[in-house]
N, C-alpha and C. Protein backbone atom coordinates (compact mmCIF):
# COMPACT_ATOMS: atom_id res chain seq x y z
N UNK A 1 -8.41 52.27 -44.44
CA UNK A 1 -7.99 52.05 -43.08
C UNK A 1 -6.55 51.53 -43.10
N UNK A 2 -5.73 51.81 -42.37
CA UNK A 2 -4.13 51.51 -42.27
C UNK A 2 -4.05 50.39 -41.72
N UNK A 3 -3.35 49.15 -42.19
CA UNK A 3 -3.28 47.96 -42.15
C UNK A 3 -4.14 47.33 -42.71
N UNK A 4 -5.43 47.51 -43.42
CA UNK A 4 -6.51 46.66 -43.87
C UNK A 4 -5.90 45.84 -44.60
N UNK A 5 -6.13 44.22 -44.34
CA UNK A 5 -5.76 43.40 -45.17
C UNK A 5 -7.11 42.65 -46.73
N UNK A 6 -8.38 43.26 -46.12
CA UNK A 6 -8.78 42.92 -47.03
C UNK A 6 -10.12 43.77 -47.02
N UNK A 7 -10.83 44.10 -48.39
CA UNK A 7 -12.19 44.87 -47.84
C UNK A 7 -12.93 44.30 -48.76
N UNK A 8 -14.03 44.35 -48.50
CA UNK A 8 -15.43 44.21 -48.65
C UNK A 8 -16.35 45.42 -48.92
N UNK A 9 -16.74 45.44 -50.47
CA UNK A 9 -17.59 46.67 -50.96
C UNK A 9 -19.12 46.05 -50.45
N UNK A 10 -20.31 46.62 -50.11
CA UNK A 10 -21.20 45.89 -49.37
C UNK A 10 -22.02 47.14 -50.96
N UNK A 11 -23.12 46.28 -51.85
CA UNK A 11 -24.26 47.41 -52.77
C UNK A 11 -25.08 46.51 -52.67
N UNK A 12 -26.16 46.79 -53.76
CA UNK A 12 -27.30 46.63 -53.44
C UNK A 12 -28.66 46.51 -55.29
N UNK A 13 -29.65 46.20 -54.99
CA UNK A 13 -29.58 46.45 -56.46
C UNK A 13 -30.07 47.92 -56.99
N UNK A 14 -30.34 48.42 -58.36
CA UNK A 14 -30.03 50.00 -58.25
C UNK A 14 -31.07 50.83 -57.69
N UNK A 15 -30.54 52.03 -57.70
CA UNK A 15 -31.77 52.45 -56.57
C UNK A 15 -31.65 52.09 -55.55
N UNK A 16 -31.78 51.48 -54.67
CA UNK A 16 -31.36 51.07 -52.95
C UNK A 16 -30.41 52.07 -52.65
N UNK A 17 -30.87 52.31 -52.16
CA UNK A 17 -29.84 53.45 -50.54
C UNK A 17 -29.70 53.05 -49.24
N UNK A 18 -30.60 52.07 -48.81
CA UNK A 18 -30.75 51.89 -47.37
C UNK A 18 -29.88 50.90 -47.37
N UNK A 19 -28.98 51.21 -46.65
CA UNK A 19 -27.42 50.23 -45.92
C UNK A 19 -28.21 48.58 -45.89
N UNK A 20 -29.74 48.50 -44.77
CA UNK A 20 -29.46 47.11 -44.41
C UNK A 20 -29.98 46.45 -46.12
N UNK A 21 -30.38 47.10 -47.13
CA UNK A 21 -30.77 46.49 -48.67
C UNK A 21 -29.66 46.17 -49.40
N UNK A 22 -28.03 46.97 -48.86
CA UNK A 22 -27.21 46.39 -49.48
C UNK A 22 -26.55 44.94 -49.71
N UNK A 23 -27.25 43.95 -49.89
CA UNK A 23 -27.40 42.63 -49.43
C UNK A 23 -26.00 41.79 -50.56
N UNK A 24 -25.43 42.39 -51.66
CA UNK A 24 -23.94 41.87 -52.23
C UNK A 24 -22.79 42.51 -51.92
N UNK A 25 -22.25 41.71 -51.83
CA UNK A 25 -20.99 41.72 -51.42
C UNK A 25 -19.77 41.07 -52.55
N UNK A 26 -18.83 42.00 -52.45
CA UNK A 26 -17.13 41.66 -53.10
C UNK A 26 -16.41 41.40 -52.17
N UNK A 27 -15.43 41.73 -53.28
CA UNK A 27 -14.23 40.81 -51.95
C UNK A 27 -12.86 41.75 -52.63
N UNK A 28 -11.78 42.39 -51.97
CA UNK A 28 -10.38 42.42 -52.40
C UNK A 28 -9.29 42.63 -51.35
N UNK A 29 -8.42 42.25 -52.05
CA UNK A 29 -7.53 42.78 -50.72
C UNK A 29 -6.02 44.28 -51.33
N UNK A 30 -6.72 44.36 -51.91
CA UNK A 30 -6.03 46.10 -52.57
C UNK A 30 -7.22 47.21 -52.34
N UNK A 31 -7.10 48.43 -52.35
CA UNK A 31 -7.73 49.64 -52.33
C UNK A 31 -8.77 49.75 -53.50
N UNK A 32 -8.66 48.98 -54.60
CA UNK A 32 -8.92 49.15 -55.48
C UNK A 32 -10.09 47.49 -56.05
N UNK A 33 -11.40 48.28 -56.89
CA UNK A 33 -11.74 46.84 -57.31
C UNK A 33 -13.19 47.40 -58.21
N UNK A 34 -12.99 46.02 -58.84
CA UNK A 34 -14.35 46.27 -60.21
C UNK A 34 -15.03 45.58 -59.53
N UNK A 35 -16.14 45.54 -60.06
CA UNK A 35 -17.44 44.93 -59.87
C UNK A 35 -17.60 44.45 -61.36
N UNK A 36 -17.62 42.55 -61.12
CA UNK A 36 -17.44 42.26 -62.31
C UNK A 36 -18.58 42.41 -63.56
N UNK A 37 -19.10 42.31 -64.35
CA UNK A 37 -20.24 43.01 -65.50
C UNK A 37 -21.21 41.78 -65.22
N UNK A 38 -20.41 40.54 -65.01
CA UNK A 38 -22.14 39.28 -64.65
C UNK A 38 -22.17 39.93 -63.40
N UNK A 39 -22.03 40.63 -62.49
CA UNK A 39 -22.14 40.71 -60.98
C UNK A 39 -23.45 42.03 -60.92
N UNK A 40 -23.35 42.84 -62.06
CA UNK A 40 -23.83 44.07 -62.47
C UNK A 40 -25.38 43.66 -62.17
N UNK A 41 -26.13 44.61 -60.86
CA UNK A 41 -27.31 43.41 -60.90
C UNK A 41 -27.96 44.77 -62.39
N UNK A 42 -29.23 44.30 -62.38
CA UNK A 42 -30.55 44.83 -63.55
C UNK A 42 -30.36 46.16 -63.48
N UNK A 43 -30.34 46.84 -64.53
CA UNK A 43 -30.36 48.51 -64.13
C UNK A 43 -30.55 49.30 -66.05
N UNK A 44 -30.54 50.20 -65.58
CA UNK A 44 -31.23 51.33 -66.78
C UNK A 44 -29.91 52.10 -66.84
N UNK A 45 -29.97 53.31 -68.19
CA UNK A 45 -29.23 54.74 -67.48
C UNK A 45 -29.82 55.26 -66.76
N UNK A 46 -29.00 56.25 -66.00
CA UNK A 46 -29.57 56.83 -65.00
C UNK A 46 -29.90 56.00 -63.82
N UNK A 47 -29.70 54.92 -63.83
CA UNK A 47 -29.62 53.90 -62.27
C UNK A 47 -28.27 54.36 -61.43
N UNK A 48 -29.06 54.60 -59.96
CA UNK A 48 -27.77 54.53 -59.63
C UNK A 48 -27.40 53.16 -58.29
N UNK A 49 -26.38 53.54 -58.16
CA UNK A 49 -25.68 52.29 -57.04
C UNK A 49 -24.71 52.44 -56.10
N UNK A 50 -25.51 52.24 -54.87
CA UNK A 50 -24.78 52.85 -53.67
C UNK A 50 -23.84 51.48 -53.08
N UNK A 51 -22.57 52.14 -53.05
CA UNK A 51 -21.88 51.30 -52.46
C UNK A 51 -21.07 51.73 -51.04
N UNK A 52 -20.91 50.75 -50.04
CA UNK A 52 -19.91 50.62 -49.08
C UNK A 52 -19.15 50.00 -48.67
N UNK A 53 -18.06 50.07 -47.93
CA UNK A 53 -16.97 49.24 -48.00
C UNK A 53 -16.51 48.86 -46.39
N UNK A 54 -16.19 48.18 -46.04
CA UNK A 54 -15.99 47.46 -44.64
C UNK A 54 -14.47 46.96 -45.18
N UNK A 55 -13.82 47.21 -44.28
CA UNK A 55 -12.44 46.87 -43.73
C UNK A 55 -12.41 45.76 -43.00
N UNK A 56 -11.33 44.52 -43.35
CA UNK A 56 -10.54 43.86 -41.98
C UNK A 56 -9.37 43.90 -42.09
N UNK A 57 -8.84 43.19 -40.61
CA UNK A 57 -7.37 43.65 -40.56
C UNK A 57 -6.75 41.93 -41.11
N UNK A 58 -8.06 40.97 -41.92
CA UNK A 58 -7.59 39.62 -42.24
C UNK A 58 -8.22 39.28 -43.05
N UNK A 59 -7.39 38.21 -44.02
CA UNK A 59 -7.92 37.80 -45.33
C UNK A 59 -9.05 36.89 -44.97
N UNK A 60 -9.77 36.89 -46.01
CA UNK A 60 -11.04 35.83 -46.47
C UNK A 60 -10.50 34.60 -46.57
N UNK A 61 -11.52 33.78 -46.47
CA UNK A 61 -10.67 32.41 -46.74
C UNK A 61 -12.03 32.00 -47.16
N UNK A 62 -11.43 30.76 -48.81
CA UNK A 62 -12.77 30.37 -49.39
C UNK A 62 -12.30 30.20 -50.73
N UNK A 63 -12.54 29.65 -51.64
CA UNK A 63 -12.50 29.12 -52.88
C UNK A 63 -12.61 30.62 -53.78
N UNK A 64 -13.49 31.40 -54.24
CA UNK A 64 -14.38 32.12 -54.40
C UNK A 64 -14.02 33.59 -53.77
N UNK A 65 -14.14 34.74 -54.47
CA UNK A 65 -14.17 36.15 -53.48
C UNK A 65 -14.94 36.44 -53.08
N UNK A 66 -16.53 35.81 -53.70
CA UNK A 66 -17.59 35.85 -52.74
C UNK A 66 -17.82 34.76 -51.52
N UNK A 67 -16.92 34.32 -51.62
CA UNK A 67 -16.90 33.09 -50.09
C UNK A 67 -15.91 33.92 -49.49
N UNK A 68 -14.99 34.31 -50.07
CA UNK A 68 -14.12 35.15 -49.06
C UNK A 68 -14.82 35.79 -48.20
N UNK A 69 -15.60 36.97 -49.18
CA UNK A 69 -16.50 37.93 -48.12
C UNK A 69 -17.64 37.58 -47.23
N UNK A 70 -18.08 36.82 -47.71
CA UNK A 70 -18.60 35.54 -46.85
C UNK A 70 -18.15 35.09 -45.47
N UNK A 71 -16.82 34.93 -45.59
CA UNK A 71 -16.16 34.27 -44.56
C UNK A 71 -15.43 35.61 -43.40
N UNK A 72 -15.87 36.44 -44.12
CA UNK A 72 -15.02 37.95 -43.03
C UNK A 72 -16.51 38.28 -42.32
N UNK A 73 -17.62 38.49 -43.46
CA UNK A 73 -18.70 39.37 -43.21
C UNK A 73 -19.32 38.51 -42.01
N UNK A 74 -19.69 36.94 -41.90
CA UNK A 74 -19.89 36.26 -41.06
C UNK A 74 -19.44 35.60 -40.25
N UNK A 75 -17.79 35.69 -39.97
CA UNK A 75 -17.34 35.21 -38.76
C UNK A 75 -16.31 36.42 -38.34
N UNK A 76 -15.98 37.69 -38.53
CA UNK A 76 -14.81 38.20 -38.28
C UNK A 76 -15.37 39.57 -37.95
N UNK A 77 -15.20 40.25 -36.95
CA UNK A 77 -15.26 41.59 -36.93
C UNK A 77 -14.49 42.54 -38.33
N UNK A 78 -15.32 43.46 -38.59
CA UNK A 78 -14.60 44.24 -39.16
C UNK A 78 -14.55 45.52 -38.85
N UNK A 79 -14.76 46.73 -39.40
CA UNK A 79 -14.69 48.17 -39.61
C UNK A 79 -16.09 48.68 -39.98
N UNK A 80 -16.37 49.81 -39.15
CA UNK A 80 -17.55 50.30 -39.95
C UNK A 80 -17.73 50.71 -41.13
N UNK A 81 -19.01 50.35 -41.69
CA UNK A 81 -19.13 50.70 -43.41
C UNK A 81 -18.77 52.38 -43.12
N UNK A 82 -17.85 52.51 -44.42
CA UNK A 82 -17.71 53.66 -44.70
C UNK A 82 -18.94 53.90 -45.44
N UNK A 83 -18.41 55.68 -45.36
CA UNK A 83 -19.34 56.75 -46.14
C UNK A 83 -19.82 55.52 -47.67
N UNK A 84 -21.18 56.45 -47.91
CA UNK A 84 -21.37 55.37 -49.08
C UNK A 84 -20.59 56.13 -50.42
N UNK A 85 -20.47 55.74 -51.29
CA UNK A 85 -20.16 55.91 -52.34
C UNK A 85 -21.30 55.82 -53.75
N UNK A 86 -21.72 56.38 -54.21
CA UNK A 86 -22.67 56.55 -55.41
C UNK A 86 -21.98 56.82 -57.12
N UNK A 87 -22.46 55.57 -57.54
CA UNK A 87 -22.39 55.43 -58.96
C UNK A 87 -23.49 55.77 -59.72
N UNK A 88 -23.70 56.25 -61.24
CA UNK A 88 -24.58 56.68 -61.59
C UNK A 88 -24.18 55.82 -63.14
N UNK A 89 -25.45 55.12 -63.46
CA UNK A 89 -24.80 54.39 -64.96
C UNK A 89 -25.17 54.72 -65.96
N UNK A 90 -24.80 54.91 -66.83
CA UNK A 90 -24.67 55.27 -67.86
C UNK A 90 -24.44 54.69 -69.15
């Protein structure tokens, strides 16, 4: 989204598809972002992991990038989750 100052990948643990199961959340404020390896919930090969991403047009505020997203996802309007995105692990 043009101007996004910060986004929020919204997954889930593997296997889950259904948006409201995506219950973790990141945090960045570039286009770009890992999901750190302790963050990695339980999974096999062949697990996969649906992710989505929510836009704001304002930073997180919070100690933490999960308080960041915290702090957008529960007090700030954002953007609708985009299309999901699917990882497959390996």
């Amino acid at each position: 989204m043009p101007g996004a100052k910060a986004y929020v990948p919204h997954y889930g643990e593997a296997n889950v598809s259904d948006k409201s199961q995506l219950t973790f959340m990141g945090y960045t404020e570039t286009t770009s972002w890992t999901l750190p390896a302790a963050d990695v919930p339980t999974h096999v090969v062949g697990d996969k992991f649906h992710i989505c991403v929510q836009t704001f047009n304002k930073k997180g505020t919070g100690a933490t990038d999960i308080d960041k997203a915290r702090d957008l996802h529960d007090n700030h309007l954002g953007s609708a989750w985009s299309a999901e995105v699917i990882v497959t692990m390996n």
